[in-house]
Protein backbone atom coordinates (compact mmCIF):
# COMPACT_ATOMS: atom_id res chain seq x y z
CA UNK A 1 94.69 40.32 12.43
CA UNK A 2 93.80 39.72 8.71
CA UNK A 3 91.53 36.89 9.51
CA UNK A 4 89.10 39.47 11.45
CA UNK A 5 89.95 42.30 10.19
CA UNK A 6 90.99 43.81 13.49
CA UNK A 7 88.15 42.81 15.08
CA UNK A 8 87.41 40.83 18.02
CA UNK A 9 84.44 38.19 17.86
CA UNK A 10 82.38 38.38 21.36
CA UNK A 11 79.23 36.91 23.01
CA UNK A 12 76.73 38.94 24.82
CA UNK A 13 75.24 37.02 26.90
CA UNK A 14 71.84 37.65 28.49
CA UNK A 15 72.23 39.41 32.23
CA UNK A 16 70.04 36.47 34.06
CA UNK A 17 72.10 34.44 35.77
CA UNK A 18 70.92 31.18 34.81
CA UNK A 19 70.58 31.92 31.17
CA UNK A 20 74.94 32.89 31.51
CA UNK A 21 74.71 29.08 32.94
CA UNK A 22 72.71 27.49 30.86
CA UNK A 23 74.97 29.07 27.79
CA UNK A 24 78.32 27.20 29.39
CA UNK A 25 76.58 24.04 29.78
CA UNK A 26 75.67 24.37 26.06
CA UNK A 27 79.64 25.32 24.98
CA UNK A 28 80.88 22.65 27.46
CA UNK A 29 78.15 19.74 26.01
CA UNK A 30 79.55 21.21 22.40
CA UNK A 31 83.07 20.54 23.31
CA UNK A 32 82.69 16.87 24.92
CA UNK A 33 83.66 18.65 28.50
CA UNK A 34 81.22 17.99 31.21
CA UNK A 35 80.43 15.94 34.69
CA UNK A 36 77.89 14.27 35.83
CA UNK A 37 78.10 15.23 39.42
CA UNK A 38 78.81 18.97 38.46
CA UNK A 39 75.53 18.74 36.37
CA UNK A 40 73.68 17.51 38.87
CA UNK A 41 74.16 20.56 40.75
CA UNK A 42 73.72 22.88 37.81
CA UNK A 43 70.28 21.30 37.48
CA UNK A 44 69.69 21.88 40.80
CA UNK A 45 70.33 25.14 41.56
CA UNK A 46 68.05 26.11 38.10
CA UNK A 47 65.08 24.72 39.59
CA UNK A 48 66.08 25.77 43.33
CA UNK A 49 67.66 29.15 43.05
CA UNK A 50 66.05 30.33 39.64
CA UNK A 51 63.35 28.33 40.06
CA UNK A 52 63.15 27.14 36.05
CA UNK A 53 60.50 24.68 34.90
CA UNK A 54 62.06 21.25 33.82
CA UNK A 55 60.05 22.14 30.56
CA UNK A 56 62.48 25.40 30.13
CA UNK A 57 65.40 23.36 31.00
CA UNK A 58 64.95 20.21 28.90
CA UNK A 59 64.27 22.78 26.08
CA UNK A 60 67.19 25.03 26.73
CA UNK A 61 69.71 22.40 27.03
CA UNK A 62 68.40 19.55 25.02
CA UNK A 63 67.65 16.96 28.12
CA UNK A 64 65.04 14.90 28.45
CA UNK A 65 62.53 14.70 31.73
CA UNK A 66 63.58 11.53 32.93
CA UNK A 67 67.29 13.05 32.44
CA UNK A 68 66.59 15.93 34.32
CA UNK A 69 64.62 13.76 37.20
CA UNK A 70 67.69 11.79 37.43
CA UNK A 71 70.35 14.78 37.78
CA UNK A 72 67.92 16.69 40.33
CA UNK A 73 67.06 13.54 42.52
CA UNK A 74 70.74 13.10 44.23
CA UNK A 75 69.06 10.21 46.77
CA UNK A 76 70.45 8.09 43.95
CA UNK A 77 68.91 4.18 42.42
CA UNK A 78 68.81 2.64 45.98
CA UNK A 79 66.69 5.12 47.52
CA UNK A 80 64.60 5.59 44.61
CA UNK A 81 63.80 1.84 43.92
CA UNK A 82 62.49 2.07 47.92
CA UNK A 83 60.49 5.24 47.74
CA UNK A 84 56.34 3.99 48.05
CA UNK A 85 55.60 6.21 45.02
CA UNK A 86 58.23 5.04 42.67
CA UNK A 87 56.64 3.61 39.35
CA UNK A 88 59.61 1.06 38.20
CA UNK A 89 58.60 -1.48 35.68
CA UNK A 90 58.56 -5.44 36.28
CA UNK A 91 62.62 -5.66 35.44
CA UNK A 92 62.88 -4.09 38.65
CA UNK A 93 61.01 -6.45 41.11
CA UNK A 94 62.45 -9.81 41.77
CA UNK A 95 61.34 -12.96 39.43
CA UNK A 96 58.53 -15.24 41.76
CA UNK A 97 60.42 -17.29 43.63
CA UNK A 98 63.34 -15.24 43.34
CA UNK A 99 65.85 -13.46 46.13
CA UNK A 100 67.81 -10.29 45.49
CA UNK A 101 71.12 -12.62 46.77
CA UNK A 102 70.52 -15.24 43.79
CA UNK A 103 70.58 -12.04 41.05
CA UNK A 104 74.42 -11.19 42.65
């Protein structure tokens, strides 16, 4: 009680719903806790449900696009790597001459 003087430290946190998530993901990230999968779906819902920019996310919670594209895209690598529109640089295609069974 002498430490605070009686007093009790508290956050107020803003009413919108995905600013109150985008504040645990911050205290979670600070304290080393946090999941890949679960994050994933965090990202999703922001841009589904509160439909936030990935602009307003990478700046609210310190990502970067391509992390953001990653966590939001849940086809996952396989899919991605056969998806006509996918821009993947040459350390993705097979050497000339080369087989995907001779890279196992």
């Amino acid at each position: 009680m002498d430490l605070t003087g009686g007093y009790v430290p508290v956050v107020f946190l803003n009413r919108r719903k995905a600013d109150q998530i985008m504040s645990t993901i911050r205290h979670n990230r600070a304290r080393g806790t946090h999941a890949v999968l679960k994050m994933a779906d965090i990202v999703q819902t922001l841009k589904n449900d509160h439909h936030l920019t990935d602009q307003e996310i990478e700046r609210r919670l310190g990502m970067e696009d391509e992390e953001i594209d990653r966590l939001y895209d849940v086809r996952g690598m396989p899919a991605r790597a056969t998806d006509e529109h996918a821009q993947f640089n040459p350390g993705w295609e097979p050497a000339p001459g080369e087989t995907n069974d001779q890279r196992d």
